[in-house]
Protein backbone atom coordinates (compact mmCIF):
# COMPACT_ATOMS: atom_id res chain seq x y z
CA UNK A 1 163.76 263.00 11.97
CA UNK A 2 161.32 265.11 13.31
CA UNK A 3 158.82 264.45 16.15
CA UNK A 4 155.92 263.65 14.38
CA UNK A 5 157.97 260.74 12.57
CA UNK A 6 159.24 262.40 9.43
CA UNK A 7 162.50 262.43 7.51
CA UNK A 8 163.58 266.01 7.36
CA UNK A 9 166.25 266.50 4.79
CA UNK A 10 170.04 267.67 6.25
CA UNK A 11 171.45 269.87 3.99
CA UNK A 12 175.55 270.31 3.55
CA UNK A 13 175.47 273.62 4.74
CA UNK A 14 173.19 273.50 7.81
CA UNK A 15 175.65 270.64 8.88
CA UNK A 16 178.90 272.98 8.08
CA UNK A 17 177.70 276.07 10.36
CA UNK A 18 177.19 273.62 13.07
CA UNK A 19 181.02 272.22 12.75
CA UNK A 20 182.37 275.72 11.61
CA UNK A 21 183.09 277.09 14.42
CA UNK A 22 184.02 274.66 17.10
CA UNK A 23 186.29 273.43 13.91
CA UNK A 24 187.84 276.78 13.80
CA UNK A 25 188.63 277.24 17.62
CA UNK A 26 190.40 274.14 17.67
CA UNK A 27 193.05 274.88 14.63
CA UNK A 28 193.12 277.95 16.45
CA UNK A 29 193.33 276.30 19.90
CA UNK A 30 196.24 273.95 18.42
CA UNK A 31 198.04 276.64 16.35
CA UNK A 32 198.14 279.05 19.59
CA UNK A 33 199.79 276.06 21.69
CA UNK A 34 202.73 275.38 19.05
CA UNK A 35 203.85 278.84 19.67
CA UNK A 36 205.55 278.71 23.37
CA UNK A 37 208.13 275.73 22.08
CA UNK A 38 208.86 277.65 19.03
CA UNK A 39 209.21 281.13 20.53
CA UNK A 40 211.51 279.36 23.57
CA UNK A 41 213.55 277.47 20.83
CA UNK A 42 214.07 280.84 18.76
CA UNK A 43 214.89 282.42 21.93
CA UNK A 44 217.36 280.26 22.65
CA UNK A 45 218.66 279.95 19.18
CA UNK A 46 219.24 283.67 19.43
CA UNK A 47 220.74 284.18 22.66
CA UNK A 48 223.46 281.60 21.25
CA UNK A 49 222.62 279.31 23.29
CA UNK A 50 222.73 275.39 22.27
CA UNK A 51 221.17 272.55 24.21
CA UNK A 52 223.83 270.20 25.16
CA UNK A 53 221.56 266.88 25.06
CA UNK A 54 220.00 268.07 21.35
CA UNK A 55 224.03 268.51 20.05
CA UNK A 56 224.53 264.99 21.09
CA UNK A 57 221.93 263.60 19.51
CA UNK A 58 222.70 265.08 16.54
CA UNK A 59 226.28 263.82 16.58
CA UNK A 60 224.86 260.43 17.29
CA UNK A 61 222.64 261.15 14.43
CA UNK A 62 225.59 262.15 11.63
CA UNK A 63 228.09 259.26 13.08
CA UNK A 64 225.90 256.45 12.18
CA UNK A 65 224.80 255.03 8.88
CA UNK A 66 221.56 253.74 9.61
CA UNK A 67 218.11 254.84 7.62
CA UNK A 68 216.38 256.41 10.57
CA UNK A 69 219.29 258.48 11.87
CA UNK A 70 220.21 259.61 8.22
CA UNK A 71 216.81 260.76 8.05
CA UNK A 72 216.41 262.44 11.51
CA UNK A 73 220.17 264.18 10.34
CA UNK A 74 218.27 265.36 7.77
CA UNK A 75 215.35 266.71 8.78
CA UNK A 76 217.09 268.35 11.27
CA UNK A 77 218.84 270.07 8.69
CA UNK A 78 216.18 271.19 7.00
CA UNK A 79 214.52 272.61 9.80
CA UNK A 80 217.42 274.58 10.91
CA UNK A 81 218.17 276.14 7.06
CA UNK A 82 214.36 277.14 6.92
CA UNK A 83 213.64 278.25 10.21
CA UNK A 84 209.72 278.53 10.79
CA UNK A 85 208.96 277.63 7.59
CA UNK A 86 210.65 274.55 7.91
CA UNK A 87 208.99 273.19 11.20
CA UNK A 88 205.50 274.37 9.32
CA UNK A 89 206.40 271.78 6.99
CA UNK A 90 207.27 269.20 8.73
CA UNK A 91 203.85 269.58 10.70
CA UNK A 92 201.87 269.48 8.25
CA UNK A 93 203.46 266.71 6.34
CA UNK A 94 203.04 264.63 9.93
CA UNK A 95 199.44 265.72 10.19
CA UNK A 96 198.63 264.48 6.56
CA UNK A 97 200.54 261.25 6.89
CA UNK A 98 198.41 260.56 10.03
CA UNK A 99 195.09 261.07 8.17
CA UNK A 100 195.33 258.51 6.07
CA UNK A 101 194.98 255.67 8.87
């Protein structure tokens, strides 16, 4: 609405350049601060070195039968055989399961 008291139309596109970029400096923002954990845990990883409290868990994890630990054995699994690729799932599955609420 204008000053003089009139509807002005908003257009799609006016309204996307005005969300474009603060939109992209925060996927950027986010992306930039899930690369420290990774790049410590693949440091780690290749330096052979194993966290004592994450190998325990893990055990924990394979010894019992319940749903949620056969699942967290799992995805642990799968994040270890695919490496990156593997965590960038897992993300993005958690980010699209929480968009739905």
């Amino acid at each position: 609405m204008r000053d003089d008291g009139q509807d002005v139309p908003v257009s799609f596109w006016a309204t996307y350049w005005k969300v474009y970029l603060p939109a992209i400096l925060w996927g950027l923002g986010t992306a930039l601060g899930e690369i420290p954990p990774y790049a410590l845990s693949y440091a780690n990883s290749a330096a052979g070195k194993e966290d004592e409290q994450f190998r325990e868990i893990v055990e924990e994890a394979e010894g019992s039968s319940s749903l949620y630990n056969r699942m967290m054995s799992w995805m642990i699994k799968f994040m270890e055989r695919h490496g990156f690729v593997g965590v960038f799932l897992m993300y993005v599955q958690t980010v699209t399961s929480r968009r739905g609420r």
